[in-house]
Protein backbone atom coordinates (compact mmCIF):
# COMPACT_ATOMS: atom_id res chain seq x y z
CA UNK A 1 163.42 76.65 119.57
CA UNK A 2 164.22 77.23 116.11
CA UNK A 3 162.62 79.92 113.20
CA UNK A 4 161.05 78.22 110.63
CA UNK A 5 163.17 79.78 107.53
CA UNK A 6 166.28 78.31 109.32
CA UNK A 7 165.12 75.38 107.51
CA UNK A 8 166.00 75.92 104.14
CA UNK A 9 169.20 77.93 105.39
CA UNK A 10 170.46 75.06 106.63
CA UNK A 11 169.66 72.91 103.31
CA UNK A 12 171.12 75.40 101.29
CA UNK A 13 173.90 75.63 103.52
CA UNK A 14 174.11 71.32 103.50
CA UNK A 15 174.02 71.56 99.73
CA UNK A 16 177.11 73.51 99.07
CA UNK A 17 178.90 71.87 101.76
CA UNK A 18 178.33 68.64 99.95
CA UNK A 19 179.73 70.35 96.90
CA UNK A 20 182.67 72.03 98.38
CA UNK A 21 184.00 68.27 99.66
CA UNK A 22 182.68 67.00 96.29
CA UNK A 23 185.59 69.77 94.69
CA UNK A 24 188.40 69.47 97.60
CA UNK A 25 188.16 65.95 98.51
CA UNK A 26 189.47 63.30 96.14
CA UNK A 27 190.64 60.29 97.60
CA UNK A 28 186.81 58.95 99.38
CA UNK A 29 184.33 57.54 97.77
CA UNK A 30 181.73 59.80 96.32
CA UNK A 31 179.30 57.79 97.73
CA UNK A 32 180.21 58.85 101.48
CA UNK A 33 178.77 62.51 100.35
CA UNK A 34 175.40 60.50 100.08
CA UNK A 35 175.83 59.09 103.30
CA UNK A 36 176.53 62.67 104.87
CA UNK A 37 173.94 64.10 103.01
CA UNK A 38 171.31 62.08 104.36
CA UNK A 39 172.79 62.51 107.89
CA UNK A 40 172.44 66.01 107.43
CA UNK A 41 168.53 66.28 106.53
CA UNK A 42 167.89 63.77 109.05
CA UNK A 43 169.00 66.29 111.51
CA UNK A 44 167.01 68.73 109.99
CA UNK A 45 163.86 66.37 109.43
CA UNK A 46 164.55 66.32 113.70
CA UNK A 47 164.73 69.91 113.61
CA UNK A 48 161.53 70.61 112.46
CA UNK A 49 159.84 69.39 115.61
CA UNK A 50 161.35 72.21 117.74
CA UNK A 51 160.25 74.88 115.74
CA UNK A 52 158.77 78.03 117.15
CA UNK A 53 155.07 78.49 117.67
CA UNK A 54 153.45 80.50 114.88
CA UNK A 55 152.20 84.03 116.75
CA UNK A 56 149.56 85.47 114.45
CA UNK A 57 147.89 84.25 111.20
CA UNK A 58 148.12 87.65 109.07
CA UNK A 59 150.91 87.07 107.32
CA UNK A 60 149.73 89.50 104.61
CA UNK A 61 151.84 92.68 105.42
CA UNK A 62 155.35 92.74 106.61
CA UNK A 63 159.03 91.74 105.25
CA UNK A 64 157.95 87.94 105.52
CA UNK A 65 154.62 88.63 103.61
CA UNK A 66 156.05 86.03 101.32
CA UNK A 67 156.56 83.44 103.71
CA UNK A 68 154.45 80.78 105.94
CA UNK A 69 155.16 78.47 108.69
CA UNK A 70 151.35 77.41 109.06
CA UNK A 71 150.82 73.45 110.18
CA UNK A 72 150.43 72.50 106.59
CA UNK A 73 153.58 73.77 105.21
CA UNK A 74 155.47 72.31 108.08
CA UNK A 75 153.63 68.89 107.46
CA UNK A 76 155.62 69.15 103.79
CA UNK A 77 158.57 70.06 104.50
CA UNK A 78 159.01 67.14 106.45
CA UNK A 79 157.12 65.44 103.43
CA UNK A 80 160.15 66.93 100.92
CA UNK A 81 163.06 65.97 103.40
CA UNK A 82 161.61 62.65 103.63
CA UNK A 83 161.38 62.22 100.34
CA UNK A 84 164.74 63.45 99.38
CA UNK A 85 166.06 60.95 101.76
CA UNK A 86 164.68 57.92 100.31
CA UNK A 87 165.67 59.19 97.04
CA UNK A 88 169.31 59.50 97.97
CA UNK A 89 169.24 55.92 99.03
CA UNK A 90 167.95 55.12 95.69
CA UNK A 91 171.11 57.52 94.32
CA UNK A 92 173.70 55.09 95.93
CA UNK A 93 172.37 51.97 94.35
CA UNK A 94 172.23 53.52 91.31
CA UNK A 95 175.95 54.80 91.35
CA UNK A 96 177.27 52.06 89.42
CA UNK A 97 174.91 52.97 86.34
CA UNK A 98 175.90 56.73 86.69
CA UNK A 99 179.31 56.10 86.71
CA UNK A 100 179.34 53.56 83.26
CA UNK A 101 177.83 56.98 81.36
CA UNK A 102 180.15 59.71 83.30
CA UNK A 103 183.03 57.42 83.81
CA UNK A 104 185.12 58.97 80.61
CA UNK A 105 186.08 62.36 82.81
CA UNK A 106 187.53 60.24 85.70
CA UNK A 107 186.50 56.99 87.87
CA UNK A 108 183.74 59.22 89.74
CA UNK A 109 183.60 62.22 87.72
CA UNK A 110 179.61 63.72 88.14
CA UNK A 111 179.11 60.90 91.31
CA UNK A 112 179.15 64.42 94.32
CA UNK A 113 177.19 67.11 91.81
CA UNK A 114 174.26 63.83 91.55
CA UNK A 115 174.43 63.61 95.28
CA UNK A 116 174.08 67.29 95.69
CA UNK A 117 171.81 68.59 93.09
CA UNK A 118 168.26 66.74 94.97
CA UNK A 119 169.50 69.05 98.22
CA UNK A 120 169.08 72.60 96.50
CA UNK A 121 165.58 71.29 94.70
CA UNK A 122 164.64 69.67 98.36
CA UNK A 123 165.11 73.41 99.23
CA UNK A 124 163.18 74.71 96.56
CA UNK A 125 160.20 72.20 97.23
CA UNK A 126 160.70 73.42 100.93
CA UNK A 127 160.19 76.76 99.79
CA UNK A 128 157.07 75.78 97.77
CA UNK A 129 155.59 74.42 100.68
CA UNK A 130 155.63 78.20 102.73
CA UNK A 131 155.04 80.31 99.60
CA UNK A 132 151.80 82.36 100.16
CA UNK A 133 153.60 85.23 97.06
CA UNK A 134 152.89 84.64 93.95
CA UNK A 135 156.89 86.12 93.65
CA UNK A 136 157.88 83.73 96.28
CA UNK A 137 156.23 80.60 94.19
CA UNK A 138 157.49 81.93 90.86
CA UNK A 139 161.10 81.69 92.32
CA UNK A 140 160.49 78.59 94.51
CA UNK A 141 159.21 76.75 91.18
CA UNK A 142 161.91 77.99 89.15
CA UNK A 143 165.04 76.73 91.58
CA UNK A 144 163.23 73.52 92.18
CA UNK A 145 162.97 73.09 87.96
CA UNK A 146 166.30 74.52 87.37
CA UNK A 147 167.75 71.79 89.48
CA UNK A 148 165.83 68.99 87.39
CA UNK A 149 166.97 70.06 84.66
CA UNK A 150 170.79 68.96 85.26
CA UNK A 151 168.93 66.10 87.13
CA UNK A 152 167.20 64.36 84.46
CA UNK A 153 169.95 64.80 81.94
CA UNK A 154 172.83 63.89 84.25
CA UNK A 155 173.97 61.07 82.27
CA UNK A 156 174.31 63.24 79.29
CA UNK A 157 176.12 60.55 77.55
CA UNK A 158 172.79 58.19 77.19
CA UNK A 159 170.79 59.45 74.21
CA UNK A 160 167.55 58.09 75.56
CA UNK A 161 168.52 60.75 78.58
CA UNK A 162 169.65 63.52 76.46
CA UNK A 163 166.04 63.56 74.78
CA UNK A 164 164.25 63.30 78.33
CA UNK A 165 166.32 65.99 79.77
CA UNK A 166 165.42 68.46 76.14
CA UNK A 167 161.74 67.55 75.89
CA UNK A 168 161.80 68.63 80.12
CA UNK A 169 163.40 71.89 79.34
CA UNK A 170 161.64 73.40 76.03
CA UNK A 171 157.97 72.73 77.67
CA UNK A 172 158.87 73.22 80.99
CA UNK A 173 160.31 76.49 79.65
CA UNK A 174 156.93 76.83 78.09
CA UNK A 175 154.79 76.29 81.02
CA UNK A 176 157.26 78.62 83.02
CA UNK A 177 155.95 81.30 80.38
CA UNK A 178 152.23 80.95 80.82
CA UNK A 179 152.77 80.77 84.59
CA UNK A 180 154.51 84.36 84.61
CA UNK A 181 152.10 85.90 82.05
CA UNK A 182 149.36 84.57 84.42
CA UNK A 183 150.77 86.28 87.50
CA UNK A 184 150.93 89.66 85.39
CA UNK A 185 147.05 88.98 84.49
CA UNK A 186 146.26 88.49 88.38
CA UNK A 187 148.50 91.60 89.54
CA UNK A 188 147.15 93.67 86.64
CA UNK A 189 143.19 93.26 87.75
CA UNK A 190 144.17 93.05 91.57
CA UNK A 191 146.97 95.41 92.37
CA UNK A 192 148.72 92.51 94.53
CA UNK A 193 150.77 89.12 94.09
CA UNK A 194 150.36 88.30 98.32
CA UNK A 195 147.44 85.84 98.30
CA UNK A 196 145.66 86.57 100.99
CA UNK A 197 145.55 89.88 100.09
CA UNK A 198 144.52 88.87 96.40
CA UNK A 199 141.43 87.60 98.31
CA UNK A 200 140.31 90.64 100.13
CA UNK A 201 140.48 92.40 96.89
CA UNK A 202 138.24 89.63 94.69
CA UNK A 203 136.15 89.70 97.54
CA UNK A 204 134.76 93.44 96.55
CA UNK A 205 132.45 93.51 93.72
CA UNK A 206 134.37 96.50 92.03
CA UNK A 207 137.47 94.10 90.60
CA UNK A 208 137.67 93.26 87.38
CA UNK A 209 137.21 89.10 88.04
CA UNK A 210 137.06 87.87 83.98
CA UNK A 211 140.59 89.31 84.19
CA UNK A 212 141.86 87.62 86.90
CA UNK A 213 139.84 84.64 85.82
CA UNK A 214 142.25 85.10 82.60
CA UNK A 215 144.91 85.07 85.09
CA UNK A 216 143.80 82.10 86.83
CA UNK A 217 143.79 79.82 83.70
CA UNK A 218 147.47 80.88 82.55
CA UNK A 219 148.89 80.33 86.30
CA UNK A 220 146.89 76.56 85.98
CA UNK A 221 148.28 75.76 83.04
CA UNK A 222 151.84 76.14 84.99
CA UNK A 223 151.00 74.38 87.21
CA UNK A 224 149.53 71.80 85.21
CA UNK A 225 152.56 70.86 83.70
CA UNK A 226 154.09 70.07 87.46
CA UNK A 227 151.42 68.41 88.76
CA UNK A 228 151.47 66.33 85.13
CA UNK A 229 147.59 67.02 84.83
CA UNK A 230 146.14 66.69 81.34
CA UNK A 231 146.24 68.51 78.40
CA UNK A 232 149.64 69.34 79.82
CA UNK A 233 150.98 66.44 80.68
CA UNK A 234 152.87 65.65 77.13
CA UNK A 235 156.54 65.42 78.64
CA UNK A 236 155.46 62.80 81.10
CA UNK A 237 156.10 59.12 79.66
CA UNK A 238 159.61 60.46 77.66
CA UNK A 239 161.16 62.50 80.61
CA UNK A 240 160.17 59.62 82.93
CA UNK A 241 161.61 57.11 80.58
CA UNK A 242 164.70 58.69 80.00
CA UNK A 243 165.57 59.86 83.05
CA UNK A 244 167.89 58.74 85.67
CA UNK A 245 165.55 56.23 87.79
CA UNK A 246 165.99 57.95 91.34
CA UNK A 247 165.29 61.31 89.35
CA UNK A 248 162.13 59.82 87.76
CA UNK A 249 161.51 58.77 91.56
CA UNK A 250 162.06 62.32 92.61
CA UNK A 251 160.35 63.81 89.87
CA UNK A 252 157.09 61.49 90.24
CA UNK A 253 156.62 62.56 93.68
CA UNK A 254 158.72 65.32 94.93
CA UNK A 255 157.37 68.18 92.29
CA UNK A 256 153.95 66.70 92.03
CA UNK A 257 153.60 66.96 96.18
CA UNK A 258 154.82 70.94 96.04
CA UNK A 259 152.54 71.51 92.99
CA UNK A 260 149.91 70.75 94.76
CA UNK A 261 150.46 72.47 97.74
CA UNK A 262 150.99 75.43 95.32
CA UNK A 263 147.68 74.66 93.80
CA UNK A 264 145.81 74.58 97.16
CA UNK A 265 147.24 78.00 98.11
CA UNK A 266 146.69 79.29 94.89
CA UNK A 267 142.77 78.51 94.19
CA UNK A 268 141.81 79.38 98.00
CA UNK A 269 141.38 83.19 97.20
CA UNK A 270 139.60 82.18 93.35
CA UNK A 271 137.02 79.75 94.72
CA UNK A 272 134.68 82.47 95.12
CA UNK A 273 134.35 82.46 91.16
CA UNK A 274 131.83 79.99 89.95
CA UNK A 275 133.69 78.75 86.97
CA UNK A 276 136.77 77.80 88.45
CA UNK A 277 134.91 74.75 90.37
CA UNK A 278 134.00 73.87 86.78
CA UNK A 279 137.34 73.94 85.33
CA UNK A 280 138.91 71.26 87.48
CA UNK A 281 136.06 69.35 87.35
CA UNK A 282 136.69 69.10 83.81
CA UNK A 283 140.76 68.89 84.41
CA UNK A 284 140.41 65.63 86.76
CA UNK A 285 137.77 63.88 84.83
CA UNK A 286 140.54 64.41 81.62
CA UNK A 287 143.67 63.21 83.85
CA UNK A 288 141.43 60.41 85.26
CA UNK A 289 140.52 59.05 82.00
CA UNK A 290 144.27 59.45 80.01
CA UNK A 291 146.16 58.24 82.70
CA UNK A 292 144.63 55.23 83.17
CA UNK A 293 143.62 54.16 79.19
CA UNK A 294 147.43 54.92 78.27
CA UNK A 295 148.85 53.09 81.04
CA UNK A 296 147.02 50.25 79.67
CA UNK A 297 148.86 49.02 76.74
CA UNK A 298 152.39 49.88 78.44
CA UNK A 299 155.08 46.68 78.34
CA UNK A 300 158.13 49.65 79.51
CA UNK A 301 157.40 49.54 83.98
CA UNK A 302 159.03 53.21 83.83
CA UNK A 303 156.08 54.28 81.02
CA UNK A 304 153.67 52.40 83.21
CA UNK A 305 154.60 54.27 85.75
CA UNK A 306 154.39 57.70 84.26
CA UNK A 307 151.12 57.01 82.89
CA UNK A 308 150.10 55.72 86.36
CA UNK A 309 151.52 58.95 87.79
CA UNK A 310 148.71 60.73 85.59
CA UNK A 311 146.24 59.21 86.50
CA UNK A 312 146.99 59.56 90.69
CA UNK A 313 147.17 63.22 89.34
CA UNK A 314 143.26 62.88 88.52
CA UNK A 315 142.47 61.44 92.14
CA UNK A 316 144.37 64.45 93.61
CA UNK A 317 142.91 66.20 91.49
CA UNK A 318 139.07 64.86 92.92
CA UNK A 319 140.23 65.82 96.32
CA UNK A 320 141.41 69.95 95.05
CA UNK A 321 137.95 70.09 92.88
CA UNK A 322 135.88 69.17 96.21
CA UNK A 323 138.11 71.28 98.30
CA UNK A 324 139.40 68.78 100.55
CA UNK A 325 142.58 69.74 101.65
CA UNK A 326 143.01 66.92 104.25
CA UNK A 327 141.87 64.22 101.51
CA UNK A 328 144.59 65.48 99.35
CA UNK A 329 147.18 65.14 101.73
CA UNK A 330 146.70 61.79 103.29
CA UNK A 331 146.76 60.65 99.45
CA UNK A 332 149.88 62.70 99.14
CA UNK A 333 151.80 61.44 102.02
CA UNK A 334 150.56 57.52 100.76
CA UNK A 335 151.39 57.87 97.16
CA UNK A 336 154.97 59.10 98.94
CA UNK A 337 155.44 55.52 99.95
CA UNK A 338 154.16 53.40 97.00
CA UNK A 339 156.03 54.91 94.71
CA UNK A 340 159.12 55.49 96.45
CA UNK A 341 158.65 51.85 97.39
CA UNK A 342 158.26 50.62 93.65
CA UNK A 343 161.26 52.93 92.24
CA UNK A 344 163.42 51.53 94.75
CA UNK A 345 162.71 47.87 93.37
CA UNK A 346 162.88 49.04 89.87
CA UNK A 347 166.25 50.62 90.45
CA UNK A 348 167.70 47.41 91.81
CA UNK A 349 166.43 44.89 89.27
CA UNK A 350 167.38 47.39 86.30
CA UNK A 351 170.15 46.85 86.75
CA UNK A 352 170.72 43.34 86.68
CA UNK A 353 168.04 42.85 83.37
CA UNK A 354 166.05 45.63 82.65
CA UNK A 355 162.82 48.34 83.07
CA UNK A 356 160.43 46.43 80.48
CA UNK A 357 157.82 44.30 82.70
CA UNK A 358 158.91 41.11 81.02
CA UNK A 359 162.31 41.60 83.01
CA UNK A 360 160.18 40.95 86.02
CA UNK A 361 159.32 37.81 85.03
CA UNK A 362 160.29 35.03 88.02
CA UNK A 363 161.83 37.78 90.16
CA UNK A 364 160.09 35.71 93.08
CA UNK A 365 162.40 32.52 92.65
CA UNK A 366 165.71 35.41 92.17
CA UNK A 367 164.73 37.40 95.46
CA UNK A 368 161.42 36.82 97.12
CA UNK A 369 162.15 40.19 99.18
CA UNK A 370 162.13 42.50 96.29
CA UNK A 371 159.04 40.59 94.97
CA UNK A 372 157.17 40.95 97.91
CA UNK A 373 157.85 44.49 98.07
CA UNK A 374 156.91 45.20 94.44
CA UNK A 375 153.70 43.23 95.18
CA UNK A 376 153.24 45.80 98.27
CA UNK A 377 153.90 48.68 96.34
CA UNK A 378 151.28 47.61 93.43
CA UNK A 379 149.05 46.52 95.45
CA UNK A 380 148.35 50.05 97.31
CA UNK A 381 148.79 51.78 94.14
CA UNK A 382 145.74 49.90 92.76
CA UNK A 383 144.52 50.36 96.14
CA UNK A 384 143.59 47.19 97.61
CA UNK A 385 142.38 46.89 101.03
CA UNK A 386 144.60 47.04 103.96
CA UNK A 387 146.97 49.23 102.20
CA UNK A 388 147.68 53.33 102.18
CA UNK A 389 146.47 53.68 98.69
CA UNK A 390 143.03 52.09 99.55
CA UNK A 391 142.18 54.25 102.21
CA UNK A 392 143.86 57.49 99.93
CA UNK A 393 141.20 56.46 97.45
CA UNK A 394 138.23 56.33 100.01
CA UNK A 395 138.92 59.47 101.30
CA UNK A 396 138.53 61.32 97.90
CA UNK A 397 135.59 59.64 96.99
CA UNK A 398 134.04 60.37 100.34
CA UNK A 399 134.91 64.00 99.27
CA UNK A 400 133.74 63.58 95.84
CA UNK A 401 130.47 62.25 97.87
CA UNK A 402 129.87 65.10 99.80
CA UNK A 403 130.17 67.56 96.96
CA UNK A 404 127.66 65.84 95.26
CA UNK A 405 130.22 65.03 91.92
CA UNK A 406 128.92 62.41 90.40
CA UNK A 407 130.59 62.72 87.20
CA UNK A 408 133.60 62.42 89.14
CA UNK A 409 132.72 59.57 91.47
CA UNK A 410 131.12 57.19 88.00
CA UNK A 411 135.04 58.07 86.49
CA UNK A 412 137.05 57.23 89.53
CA UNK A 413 135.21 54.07 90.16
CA UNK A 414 135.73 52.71 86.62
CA UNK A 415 139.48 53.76 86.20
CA UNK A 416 139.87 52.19 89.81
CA UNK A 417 139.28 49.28 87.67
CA UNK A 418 141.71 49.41 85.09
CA UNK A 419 144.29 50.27 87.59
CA UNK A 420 143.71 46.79 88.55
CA UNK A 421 144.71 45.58 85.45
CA UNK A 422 147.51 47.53 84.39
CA UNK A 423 149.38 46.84 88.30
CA UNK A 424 148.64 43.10 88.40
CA UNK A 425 150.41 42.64 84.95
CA UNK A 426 153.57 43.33 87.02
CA UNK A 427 152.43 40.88 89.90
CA UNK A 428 151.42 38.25 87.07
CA UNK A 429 154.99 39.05 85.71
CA UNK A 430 156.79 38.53 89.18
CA UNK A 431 155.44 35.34 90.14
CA UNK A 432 153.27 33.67 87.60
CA UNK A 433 156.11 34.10 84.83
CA UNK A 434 159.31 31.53 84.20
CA UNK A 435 162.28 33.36 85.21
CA UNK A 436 165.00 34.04 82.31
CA UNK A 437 168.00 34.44 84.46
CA UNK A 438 168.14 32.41 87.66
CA UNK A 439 170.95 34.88 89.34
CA UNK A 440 170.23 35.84 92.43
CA UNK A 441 169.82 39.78 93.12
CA UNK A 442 171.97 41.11 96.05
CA UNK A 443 169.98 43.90 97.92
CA UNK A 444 172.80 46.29 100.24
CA UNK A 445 171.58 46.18 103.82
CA UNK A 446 170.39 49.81 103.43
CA UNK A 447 168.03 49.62 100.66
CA UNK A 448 166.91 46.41 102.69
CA UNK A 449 166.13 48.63 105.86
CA UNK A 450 164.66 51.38 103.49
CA UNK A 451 162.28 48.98 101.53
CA UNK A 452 161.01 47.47 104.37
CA UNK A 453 160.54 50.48 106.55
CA UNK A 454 157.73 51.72 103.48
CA UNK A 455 156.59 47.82 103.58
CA UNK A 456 155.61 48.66 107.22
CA UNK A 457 154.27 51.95 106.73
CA UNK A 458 152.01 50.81 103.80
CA UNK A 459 150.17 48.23 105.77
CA UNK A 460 150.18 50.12 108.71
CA UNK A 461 148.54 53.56 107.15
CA UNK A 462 146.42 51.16 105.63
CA UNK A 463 145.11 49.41 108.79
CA UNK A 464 145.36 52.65 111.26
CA UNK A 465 145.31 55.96 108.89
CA UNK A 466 144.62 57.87 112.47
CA UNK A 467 148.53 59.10 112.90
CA UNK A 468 148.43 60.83 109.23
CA UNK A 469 144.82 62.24 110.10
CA UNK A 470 145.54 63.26 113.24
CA UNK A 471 148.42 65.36 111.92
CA UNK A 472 146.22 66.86 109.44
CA UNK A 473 143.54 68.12 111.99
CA UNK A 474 145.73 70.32 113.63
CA UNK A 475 145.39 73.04 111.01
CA UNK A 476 141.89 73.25 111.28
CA UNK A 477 141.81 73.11 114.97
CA UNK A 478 144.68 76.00 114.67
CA UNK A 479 141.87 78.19 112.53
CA UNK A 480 139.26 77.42 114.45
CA UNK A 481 141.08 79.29 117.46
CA UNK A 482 142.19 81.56 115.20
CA UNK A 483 138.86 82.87 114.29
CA UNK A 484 137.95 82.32 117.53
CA UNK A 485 140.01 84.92 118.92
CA UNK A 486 139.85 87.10 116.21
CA UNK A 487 135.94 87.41 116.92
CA UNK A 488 136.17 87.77 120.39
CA UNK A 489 138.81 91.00 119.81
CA UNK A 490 135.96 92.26 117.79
């Protein structure tokens, strides 16, 4: 059996192995440290089915006070290493465009540090996933940002980059700031940064909550800016614009999955407070209603797809508000393979003509795989029946349902409706629109495999959630003993 911290050890350790050949090794091609790389956290994707059993659930006291291997952060670490997969499949097609902006320090100068750099912020977003320490999250968020940084800028030499990757660093600097003066707020009023032992103190009527109610906003509006939740989502359509593609792939779903496992871990001990059920009430009825107006207009698919990225934030947003945790997974885990799914298209026919939607035009009669897939991929986003993102939707509003939110049901019905809109321009675009170039796009037998393996999972999540559900019932199951015993010791 193996510890659960060995995990992000051994990505760490993967990481700087891939840099160390990246520096010693000249004469392969860069793109066989991609190929190694994704060996590598497929064995540790493996891995994290033999893990040992959990003994207790206080995790409060102790050297690994900071640290949780509960059911739910082991459900996203396999969630990050999957998704850092995919996006290194993404990295090798898009190795030809990297190299045309690095290319003037050497034939495949930058190609190892590109293939290396999503490994350390997998094993940030790892870390995310088990931090229950409000120290532990501060430096989990920080080496997972840190590593986006270089990310999103990589091809330095591209001005439209260059802007993304400044506009990511000044406000993500920014939101860095309100998160830490936050954390001071909640340590001042409560005498602790553990969360579970931030909740036993709230819990007695003698704290001071309006400060760490203070707190509470400040660490939000940190968070905010990860999970790209409005008013803070401002760096959004630029950064995603600019960036590399697989980094705006990585970006879109990666950091927005750990923010909101953050976020759920977070608001657990502050849901006692009235107003803070208020306050995202207010957040995801905002995020529902930008995301989805803006993406309207959009002709750019990258801008589209920021925008759109908003506005999934408000639905995830529906499920924190009505304290679903299970809702906001299973939307999690299918907004993993829509997106992923439409990146990977977008990557490919980029290159041959372009991101603007009117590039798409005819792609069925240039490669009726890629158009099929891109139809897959925006059909669950808008979520149409018999697809992942249809049943993610139904689950929130059956939360949204049982919590009584009206306001939020009324909102998500009617920007449900605009999604429809703003997706099926790209469907119109793919096979309703005369093509302009009638080359044929080549698809590498990988990306083939890859594309189809989310084809599958779409439809199938779509027609038989129960695998994804199943998963997520565990952790209740797991407290329910819990309590169970702890009662009976009682």
């Amino acid at each position: 059996m193996i510890a659960a911290p060995s995990l992000e050890i051994a990505v760490l350790v993967l990481g700087m192995l891939i840099l160390m050949l990246d520096c010693f090794v000249e004469s392969i091609d860069k793109r066989a440290l991609a190929f190694a790389a994704i060996a590598g956290l497929a064995a540790i994707l493996v891995a994290t089915f033999f893990l040992t059993p959990v003994q207790g659930e206080n995790q409060a006291v102790g050297f690994w006070a900071f640290y949780t291997a509960d059911p739910l952060a082991i459900f996203f670490k396999r969630f990050a290493l999957l998704t850092t997969i995919l996006v290194l499949i993404m990295m090798i097609d898009y190795a030809p465009v990297l190299r045309s902006w690095v290319s003037a320090l050497g034939k495949q100068a930058g190609v190892g540090e590109f293939f290396a750099l999503p490994i350390f912020t997998c094993a940030g977003l790892m870390y995310m996933a088990s931090a229950i320490d409000f120290v532990m999250i501060f430096v989990s968020i920080e080496l997972v940002t840190i590593s986006f940084y270089v990310l999103v800028s990589f091809t330095r030499r591209n001005p439209a980059t260059l802007e993304a990757g400044v506009k990511y660093l000044v406000l993500s600097a920014l939101s860095t700031a309100f998160l830490v003066y936050g954390i001071t707020w909640i340590f001042g009023a409560t005498g602790e940064t553990n969360l579970q032992q931030i909740a036993t103190v709230l819990a007695n009527p003698a704290t001071e909550h309006g400060a760490a109610l203070f707190g509470l906003v400040l660490v939000l509006v940190g968070l905010g800016f990860k999970i790209a939740a409005v008013p803070f989502q401002i760096w959004v359509p630029d950064v995603y614009q600019g960036a590399p593609t697989p980094v705006t792939a990585f970006l879109s779903v990666g950091s927005k999955a750990a923010g909101f496992v953050v976020l759920l871990r977070v608001l657990q001990p502050f849901m006692m407070l009235p107003r803070v059920g208020r306050l995202l009430v207010i957040i995801a009825l905002l995020t529902l209603v930008y995301g989805n107006l803006a993406a309207l207009p959009q002709s750019n698919l990258k801008r589209l797809l920021a925008y759109s990225s908003i506005a999934h934030a408000g639905y995830l947003l529906i499920g924190v508000a009505c304290v679903d945790g299970r809702a906001v997974t299973f939307y999690l885990v299918g907004y993993l393979l829509m997106t992923l799914l439409s990146f990977a298209v977008l990557v490919i026919v980029a290159q041959q003509t372009g991101d603007e939607i009117s590039d798409f035009d005819g792609l069925a009669s240039r490669s009726p795989f890629l158009a099929f897939a891109m139809l897959i991929a925006m059909a669950s986003l808008a979520g149409v029946p018999f697809t992942v993102g249809f049943f993610g939707k139904f689950f929130i509003f059956v939360a949204a349902i049982a919590q009584h939110q009206t306001a939020l049901i009324v909102a998500g019905v009617i920007t449900v409706a605009c999604g429809f809109y703003y997706y099926f321009k790209v469907v119109r675009a793919i096979y309703w629109e005369p093509s302009r170039s009638t080359g044929v796009i080549a698809v590498s037998g990988l990306s083939r495999l890859t594309m189809t393996a989310l084809i599958v999972a779409i439809i199938w999540l779509g027609i038989y959630p129960q695998p994804i559900l199943k998963a997520l019932e565990r952790p209740r199951e797991s407290a329910v003993a819990a309590t169970a015993v702890t009662t009976a010791a009682k």
